[in-house]
Each structure stands twice: as structure tokens, then as C-alpha cells.
N, C-alpha and C. Protein backbone atom coordinates (compact mmCIF):
# COMPACT_ATOMS: atom_id res chain seq x y z
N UNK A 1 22.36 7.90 7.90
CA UNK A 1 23.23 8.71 8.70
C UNK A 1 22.45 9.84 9.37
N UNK A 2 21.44 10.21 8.45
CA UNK A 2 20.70 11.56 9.35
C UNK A 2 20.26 11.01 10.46
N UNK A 3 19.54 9.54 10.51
CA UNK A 3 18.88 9.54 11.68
C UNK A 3 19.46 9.01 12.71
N UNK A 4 20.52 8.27 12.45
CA UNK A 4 21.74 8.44 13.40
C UNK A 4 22.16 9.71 14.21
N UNK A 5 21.97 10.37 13.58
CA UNK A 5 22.09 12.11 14.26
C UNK A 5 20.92 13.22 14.54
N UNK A 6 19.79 12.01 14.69
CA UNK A 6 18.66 12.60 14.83
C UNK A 6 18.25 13.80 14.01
N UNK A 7 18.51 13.56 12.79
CA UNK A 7 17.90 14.68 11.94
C UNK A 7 16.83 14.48 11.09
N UNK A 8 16.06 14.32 11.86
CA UNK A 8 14.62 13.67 11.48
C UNK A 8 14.12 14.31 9.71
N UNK A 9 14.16 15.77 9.57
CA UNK A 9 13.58 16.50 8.58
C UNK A 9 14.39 15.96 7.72
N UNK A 10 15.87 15.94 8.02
CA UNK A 10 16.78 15.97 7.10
C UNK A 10 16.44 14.27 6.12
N UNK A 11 16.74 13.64 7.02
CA UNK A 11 16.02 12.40 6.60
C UNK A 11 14.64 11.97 6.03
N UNK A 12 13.52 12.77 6.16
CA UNK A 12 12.55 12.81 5.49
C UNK A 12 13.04 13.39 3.98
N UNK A 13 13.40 14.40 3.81
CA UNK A 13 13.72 15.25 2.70
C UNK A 13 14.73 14.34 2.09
N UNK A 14 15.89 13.56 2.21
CA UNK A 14 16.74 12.88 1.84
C UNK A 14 15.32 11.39 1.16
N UNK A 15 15.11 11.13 2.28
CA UNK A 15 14.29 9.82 1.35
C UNK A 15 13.11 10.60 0.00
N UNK A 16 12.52 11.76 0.42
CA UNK A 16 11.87 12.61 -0.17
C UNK A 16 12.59 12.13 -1.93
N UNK A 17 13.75 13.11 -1.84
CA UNK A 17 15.08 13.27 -2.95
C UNK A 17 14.70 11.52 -3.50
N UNK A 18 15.39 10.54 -2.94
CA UNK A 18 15.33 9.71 -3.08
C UNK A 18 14.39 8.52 -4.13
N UNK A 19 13.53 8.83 -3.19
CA UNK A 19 12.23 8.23 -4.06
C UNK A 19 11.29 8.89 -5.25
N UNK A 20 12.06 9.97 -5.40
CA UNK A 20 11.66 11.16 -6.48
C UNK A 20 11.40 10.11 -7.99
N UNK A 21 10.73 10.07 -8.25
CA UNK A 21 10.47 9.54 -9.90
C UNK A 21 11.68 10.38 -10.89
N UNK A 22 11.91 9.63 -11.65
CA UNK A 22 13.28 10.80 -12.33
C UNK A 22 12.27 11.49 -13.53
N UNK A 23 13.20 12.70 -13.76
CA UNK A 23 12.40 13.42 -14.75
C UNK A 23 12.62 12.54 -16.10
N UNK A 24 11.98 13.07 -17.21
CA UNK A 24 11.56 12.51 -18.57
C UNK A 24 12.88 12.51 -18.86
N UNK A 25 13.95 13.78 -18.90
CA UNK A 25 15.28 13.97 -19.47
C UNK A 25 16.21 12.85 -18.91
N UNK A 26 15.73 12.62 -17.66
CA UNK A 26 16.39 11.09 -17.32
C UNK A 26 16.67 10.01 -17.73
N UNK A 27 14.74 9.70 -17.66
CA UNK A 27 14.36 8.55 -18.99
C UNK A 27 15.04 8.51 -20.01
N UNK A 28 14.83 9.83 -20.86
CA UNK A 28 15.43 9.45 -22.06
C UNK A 28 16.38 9.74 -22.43
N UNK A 29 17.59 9.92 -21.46
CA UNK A 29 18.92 9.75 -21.80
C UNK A 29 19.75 8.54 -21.79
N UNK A 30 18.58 7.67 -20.63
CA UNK A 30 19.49 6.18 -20.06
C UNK A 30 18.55 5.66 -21.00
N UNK A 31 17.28 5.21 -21.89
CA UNK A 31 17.07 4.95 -22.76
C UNK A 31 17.72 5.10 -23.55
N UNK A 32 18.26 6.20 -24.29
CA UNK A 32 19.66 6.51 -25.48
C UNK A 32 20.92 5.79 -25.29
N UNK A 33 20.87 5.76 -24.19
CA UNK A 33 22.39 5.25 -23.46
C UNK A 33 22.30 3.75 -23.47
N UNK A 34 21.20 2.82 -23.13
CA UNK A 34 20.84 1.49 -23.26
C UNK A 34 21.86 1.19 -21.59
N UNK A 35 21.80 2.34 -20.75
CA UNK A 35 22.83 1.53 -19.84
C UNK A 35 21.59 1.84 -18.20
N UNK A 36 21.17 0.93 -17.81
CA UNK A 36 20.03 1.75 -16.97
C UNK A 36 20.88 1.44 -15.56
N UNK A 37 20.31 2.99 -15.06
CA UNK A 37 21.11 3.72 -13.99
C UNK A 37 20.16 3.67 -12.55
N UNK A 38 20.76 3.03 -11.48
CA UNK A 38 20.33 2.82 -9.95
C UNK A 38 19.31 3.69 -10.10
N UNK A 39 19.40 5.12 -10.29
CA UNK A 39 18.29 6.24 -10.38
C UNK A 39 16.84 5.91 -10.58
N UNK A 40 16.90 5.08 -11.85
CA UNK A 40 15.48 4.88 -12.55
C UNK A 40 14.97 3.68 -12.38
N UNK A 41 15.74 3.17 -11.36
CA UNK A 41 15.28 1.79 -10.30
C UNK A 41 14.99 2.02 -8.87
N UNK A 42 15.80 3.02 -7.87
CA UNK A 42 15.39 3.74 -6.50
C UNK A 42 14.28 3.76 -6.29
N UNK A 43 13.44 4.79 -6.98
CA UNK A 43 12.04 5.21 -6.71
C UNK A 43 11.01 3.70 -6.61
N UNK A 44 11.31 3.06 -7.49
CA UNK A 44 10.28 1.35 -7.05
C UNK A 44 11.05 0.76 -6.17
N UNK A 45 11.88 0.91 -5.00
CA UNK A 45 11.92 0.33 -3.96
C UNK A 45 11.23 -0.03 -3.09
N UNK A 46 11.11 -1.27 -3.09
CA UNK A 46 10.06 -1.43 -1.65
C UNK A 46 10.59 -1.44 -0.58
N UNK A 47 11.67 -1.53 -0.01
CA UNK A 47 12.24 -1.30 1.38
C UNK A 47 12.40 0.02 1.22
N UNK A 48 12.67 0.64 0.34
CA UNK A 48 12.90 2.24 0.42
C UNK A 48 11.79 2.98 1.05
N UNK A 49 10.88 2.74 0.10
CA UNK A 49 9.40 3.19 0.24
C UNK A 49 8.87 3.00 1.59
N UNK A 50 9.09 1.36 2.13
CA UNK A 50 8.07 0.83 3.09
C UNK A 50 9.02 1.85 4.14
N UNK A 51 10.34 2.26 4.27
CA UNK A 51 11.55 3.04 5.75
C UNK A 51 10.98 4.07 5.43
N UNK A 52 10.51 4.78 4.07
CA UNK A 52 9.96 6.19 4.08
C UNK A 52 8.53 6.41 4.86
N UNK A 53 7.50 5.28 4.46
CA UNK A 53 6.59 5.34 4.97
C UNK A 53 5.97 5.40 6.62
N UNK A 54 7.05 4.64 6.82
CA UNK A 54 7.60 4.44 8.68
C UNK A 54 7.57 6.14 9.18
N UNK A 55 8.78 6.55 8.36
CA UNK A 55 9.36 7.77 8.87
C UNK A 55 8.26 8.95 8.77
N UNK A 56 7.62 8.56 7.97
CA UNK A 56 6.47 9.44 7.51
C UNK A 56 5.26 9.67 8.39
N UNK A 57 4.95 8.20 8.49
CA UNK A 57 4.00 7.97 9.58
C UNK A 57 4.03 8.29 11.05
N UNK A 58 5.62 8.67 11.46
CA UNK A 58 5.82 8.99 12.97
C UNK A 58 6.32 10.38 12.60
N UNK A 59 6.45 10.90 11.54
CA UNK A 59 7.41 12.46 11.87
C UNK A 59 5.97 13.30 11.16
N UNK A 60 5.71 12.87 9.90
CA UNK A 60 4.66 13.70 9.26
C UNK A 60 3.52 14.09 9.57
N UNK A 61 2.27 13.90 8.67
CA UNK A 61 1.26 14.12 8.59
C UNK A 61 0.82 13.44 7.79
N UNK A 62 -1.09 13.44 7.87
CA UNK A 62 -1.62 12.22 7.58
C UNK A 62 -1.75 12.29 5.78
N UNK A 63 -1.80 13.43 5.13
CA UNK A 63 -1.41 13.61 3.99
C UNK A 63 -0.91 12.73 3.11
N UNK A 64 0.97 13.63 4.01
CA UNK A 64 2.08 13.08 3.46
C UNK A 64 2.32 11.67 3.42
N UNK A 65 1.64 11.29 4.52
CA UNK A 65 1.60 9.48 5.17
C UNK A 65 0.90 8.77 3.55
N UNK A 66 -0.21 9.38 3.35
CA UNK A 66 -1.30 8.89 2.64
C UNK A 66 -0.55 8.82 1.05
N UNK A 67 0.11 10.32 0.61
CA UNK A 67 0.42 9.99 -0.53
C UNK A 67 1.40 8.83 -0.99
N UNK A 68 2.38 8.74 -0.06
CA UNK A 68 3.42 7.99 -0.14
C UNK A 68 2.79 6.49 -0.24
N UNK A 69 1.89 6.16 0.28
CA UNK A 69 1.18 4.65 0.77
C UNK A 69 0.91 4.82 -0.99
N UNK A 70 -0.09 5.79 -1.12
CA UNK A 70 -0.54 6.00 -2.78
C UNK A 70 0.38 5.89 -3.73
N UNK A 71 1.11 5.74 -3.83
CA UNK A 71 2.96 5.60 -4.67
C UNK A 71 2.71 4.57 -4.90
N UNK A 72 3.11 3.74 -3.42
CA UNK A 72 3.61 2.26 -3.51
C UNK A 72 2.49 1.63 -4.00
N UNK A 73 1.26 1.77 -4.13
CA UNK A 73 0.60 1.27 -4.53
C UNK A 73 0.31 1.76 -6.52
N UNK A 74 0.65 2.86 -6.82
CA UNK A 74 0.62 3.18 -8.00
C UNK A 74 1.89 2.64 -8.45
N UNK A 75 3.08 2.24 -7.81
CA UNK A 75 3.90 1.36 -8.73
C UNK A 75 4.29 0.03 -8.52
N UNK A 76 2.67 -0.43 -8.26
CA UNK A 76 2.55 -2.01 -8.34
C UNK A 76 3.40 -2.69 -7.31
N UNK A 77 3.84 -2.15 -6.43
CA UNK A 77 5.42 -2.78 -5.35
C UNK A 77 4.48 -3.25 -3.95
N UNK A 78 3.22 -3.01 -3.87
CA UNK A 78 2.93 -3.02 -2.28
C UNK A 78 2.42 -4.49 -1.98
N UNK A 79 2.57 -4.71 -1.11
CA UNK A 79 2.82 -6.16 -0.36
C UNK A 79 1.31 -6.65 0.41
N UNK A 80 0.28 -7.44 0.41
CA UNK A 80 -0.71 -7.63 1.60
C UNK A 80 -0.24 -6.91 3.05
N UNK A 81 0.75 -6.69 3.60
CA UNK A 81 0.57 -6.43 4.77
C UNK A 81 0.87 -4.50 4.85
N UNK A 82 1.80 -4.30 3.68
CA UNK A 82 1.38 -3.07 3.36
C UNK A 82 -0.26 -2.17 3.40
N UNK A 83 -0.65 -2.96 2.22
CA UNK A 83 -1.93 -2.41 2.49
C UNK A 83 -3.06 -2.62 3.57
N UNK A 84 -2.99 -3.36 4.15
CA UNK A 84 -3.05 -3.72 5.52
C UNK A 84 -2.64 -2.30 6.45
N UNK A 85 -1.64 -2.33 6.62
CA UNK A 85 -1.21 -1.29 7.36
C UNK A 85 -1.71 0.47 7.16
N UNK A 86 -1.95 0.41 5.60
CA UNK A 86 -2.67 1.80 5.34
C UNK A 86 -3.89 1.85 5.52
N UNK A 87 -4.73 0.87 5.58
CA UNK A 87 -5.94 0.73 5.65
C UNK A 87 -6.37 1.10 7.30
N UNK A 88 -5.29 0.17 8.13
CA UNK A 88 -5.28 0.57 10.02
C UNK A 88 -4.80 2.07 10.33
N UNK A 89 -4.08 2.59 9.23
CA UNK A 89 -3.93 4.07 9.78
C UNK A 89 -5.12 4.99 9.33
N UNK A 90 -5.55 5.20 8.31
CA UNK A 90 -6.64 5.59 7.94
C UNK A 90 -8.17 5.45 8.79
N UNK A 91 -8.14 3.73 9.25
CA UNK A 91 -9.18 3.55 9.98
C UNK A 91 -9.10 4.10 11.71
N UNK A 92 -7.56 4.85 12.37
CA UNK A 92 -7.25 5.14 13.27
C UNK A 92 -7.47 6.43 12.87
N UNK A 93 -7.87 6.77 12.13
CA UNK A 93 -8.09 8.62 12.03
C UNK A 93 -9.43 8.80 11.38
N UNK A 94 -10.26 7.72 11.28
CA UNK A 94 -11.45 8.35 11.06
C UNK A 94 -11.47 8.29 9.85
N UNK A 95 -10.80 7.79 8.88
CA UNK A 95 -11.65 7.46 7.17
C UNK A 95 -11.87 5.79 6.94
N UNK A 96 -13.18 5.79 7.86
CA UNK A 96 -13.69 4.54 7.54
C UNK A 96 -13.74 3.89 6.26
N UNK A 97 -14.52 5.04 5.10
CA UNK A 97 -15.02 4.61 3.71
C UNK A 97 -14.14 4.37 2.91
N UNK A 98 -12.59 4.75 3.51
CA UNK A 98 -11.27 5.28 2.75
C UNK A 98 -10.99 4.26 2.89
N UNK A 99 -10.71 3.56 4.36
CA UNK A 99 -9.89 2.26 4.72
C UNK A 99 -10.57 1.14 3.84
N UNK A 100 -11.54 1.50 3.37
CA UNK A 100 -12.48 0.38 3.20
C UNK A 100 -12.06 0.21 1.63
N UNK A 101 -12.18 1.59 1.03
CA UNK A 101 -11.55 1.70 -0.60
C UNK A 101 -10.26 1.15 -0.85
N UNK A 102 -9.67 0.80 0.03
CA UNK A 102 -7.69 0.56 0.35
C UNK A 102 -8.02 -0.40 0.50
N UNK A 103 -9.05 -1.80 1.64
CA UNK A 103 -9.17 -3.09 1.40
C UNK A 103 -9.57 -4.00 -0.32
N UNK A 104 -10.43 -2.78 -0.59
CA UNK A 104 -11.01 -3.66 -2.01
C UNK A 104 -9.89 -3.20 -3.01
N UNK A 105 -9.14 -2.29 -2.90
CA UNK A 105 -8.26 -2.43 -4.02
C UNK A 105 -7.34 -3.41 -3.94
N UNK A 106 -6.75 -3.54 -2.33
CA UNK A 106 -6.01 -4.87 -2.14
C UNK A 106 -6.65 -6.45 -2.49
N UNK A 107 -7.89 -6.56 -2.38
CA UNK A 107 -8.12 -7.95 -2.77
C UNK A 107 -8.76 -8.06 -3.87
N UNK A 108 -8.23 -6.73 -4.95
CA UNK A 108 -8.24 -6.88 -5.92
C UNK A 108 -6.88 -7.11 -6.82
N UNK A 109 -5.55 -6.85 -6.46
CA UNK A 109 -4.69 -6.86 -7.20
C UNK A 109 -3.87 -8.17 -6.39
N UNK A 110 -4.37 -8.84 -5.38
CA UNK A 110 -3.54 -10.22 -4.95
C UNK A 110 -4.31 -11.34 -5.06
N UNK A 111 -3.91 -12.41 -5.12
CA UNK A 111 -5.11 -13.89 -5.09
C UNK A 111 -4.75 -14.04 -4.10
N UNK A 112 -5.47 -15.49 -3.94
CA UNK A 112 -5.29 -16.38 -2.80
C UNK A 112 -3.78 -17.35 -3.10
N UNK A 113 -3.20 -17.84 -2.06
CA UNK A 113 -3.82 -17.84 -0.47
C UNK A 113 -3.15 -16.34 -0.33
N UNK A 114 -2.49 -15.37 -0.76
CA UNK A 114 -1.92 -14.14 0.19
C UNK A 114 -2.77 -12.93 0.32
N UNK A 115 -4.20 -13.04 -0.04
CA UNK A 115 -4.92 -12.36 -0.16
C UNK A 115 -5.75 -12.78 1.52
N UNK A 116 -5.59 -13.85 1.91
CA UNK A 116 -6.76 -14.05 2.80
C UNK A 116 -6.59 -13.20 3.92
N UNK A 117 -5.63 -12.92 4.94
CA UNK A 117 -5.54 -12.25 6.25
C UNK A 117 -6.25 -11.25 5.23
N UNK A 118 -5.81 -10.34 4.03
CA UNK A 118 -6.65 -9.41 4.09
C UNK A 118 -8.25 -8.94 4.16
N UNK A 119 -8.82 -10.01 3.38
CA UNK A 119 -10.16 -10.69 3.56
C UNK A 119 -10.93 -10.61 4.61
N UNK A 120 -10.05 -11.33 5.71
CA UNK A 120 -10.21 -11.61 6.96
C UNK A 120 -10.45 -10.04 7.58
N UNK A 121 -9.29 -9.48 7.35
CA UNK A 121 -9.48 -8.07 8.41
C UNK A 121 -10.51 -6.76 7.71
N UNK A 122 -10.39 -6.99 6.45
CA UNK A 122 -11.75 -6.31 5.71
C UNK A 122 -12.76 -6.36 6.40
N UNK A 123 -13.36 -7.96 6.24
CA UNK A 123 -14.82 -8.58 6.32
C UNK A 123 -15.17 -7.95 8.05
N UNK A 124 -13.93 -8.32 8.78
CA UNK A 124 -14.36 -8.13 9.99
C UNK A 124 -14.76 -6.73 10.44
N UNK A 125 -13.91 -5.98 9.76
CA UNK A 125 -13.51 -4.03 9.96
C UNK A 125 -15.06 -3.92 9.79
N UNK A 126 -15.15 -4.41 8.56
CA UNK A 126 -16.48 -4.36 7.43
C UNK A 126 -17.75 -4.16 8.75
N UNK A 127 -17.99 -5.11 9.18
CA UNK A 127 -18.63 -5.97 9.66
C UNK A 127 -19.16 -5.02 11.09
N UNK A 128 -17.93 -5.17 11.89
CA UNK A 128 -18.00 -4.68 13.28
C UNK A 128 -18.44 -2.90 12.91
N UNK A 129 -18.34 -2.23 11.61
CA UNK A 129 -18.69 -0.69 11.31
C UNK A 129 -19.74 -0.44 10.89
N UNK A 130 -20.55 -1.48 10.27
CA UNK A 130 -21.44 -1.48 9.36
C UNK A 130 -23.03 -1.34 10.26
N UNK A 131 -23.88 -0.81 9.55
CA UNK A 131 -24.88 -0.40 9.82
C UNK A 131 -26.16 -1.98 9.38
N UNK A 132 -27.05 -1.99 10.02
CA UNK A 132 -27.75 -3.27 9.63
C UNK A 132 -27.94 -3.32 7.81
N UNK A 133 -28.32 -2.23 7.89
CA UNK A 133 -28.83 -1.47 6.41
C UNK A 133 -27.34 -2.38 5.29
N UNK A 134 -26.33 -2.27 5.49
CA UNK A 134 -25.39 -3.19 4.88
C UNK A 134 -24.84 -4.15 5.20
N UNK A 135 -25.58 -5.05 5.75
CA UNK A 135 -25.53 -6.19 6.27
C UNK A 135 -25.58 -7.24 4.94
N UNK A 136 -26.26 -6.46 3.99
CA UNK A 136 -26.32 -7.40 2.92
C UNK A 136 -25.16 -7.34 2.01
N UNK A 137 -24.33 -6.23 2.16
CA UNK A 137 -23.08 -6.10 1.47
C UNK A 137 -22.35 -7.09 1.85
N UNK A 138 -22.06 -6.94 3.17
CA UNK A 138 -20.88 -7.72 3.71
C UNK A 138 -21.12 -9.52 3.72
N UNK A 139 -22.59 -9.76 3.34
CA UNK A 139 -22.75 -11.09 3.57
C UNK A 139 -22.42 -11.42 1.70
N UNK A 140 -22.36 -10.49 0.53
CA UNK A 140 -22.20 -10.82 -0.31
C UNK A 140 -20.29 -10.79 -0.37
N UNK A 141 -19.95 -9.49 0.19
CA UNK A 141 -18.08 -9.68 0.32
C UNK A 141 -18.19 -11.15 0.82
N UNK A 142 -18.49 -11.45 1.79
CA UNK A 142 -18.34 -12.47 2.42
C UNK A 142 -18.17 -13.79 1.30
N UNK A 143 -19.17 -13.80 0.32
CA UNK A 143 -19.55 -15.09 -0.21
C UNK A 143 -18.73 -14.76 -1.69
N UNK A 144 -18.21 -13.54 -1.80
CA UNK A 144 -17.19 -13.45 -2.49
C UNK A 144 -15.87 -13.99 -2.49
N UNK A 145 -15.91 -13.63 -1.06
CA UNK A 145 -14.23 -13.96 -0.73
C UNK A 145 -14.55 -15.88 -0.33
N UNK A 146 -15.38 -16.02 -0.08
CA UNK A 146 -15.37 -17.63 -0.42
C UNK A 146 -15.42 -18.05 -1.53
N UNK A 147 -15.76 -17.86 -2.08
CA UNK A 147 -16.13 -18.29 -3.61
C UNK A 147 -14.55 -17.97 -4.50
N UNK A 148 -13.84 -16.80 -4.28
CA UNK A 148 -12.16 -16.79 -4.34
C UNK A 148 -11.59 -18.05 -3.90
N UNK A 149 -11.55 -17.87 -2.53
CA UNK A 149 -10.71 -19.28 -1.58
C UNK A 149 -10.97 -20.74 -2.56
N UNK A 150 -12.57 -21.11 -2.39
CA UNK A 150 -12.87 -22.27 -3.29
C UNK A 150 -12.38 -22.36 -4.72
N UNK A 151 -12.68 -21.45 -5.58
CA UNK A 151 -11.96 -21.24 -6.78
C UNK A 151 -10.30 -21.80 -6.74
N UNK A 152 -9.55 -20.78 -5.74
CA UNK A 152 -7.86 -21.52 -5.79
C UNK A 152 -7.57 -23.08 -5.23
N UNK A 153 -8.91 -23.13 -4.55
CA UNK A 153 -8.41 -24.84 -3.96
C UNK A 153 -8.83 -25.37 -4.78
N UNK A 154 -9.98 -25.15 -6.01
CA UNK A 154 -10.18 -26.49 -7.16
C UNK A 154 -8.72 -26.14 -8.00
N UNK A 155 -8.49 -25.12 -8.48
CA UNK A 155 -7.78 -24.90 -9.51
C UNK A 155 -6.25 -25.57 -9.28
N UNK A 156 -5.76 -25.52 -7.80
CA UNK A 156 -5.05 -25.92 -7.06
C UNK A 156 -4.45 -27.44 -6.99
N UNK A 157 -6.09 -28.17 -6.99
CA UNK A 157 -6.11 -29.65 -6.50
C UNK A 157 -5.30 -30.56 -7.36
């Protein structure tokens, strides 16, 4: 409804509220209670998260952008194209080494096959930034991320 009425802040601060982790007294009342409450399920939303992150990314700052990406990824919810996407904003502002720390954590917590576009846009990022001097890195990512692919197609067959 806020942004229906163009209340941009208001709507940041509302998803803000929203995605708030609940306090401990939370926890352990709906633990006591054995009855678990929308509350202490909200905050791991991934459509929640991914509309906050949107909103974040066009109203905020690169920060606020950053921590929120850092969430979804600290509560296990983020998707290949998620991290994908944090990795292209980061690499649009100049934290090459950052975007690069955000690819290897991603093709570390997905396999194949939904791991590969990421692979793909790593190796290349990798690749097209890189200095001759790490040329030998990227030819070992490289024979990494093959040696993944081959691995799921025997295991696969």
C-alpha cells in the first residue's frame, strides 16, 4: 500500500519492520507455546527479501543494498540468480574482489546443473578483469568448474 502511494521511505521502513529477525523473547515464547507464529517465519522470506532488496537497490544505498543481499544469504534462502545479481551490483560500483568473494561463495553452496550460469559469469567476469599474473587462477577455476560439471554427469549417468 505505501508504494501505491508513493511512500517510498515508508515502505522501506515497513519491509525494514518486516524482515526484522524476532527477538529471543519471541523465540522463546512460541517455543513454550509449541504454536509457531507467521513472525518467526517472515524474516526467511524469499520473495520478501528478494521486493526488499529491489526497493533497496533503487531507493537506498550501497550499504544498505549490501547488507540485506548479506541476510539472504546468511539464512540459506538465496537463489543462483540472486547471487548473481549481487555480485553485478557490486561489480557496477567498483568492488571487483567483493563481486568475486560473492561468486565463490555461490558455487560453493549450489551444485550442478544450477550452479553453471554462475560459473559461466564468474569465469568470464574473472577472466575479462584479471591481470596476466592470474591467469593461472582462472585456468585452475576453470578446470574446477569442469571437473564439478563432469563429476554430476558420471554420478548422474
Amino acid at each position: 500500500m505505501e508504494i501505491r502511494h508513493q511512500n517510498f521511505k515508508g515502505a522501506l521502513e515497513l519491509l525494514r519492520r518486516a524482515t526484522a529477525e524476532p527477538s529471543v523473547e519471541v523465540k522463546r515464547r512460541v517455543a513454550a507455546d509449541g504454536d509457531e507464529l507467521v513472525l518467526t517465519k517472515v524474516h526467511k522470506s524469499l520473495r520478501l527479501l528478494a521486493f526488499y532488496v529491489d526497493l533497496e537497490e533503487g531507493l537506498g544505498n550501497l550499504e544498505s543494498t549490501r547488507a540485506i543481499y548479506e541476510r539472504i544469504l546468511d539464512v540459506r534462502i538465496a537463489t543462483p540468480q540472486i547471487i548473481i545479481n549481487y555480485a553485478w551490483l557490486l561489480q557496477e560500483q567498483k568492488y571487483f574482489e567483493d563481486a568475486f568473494k560473492v561468486y565463490e561463495r555461490g558455487v560453493r553452496i549450489f551444485k550442478h546443473p544450477r550452479v553453471k550460469d554462475m560459473w559461466v559469469t564468474y569465469l568470464s567476469k574473472f577472466v575479462k578483469r584479471s591481470s596476466k599474473a592470474k591467469l593461472e587462477l582462472a585456468r585452475e577455476l576453470s578446470e574446477h568448474a569442469i571437473e564439478m560439471e563432469s563429476c554430476y554427469r558420471f554420478c548422474n549417468a
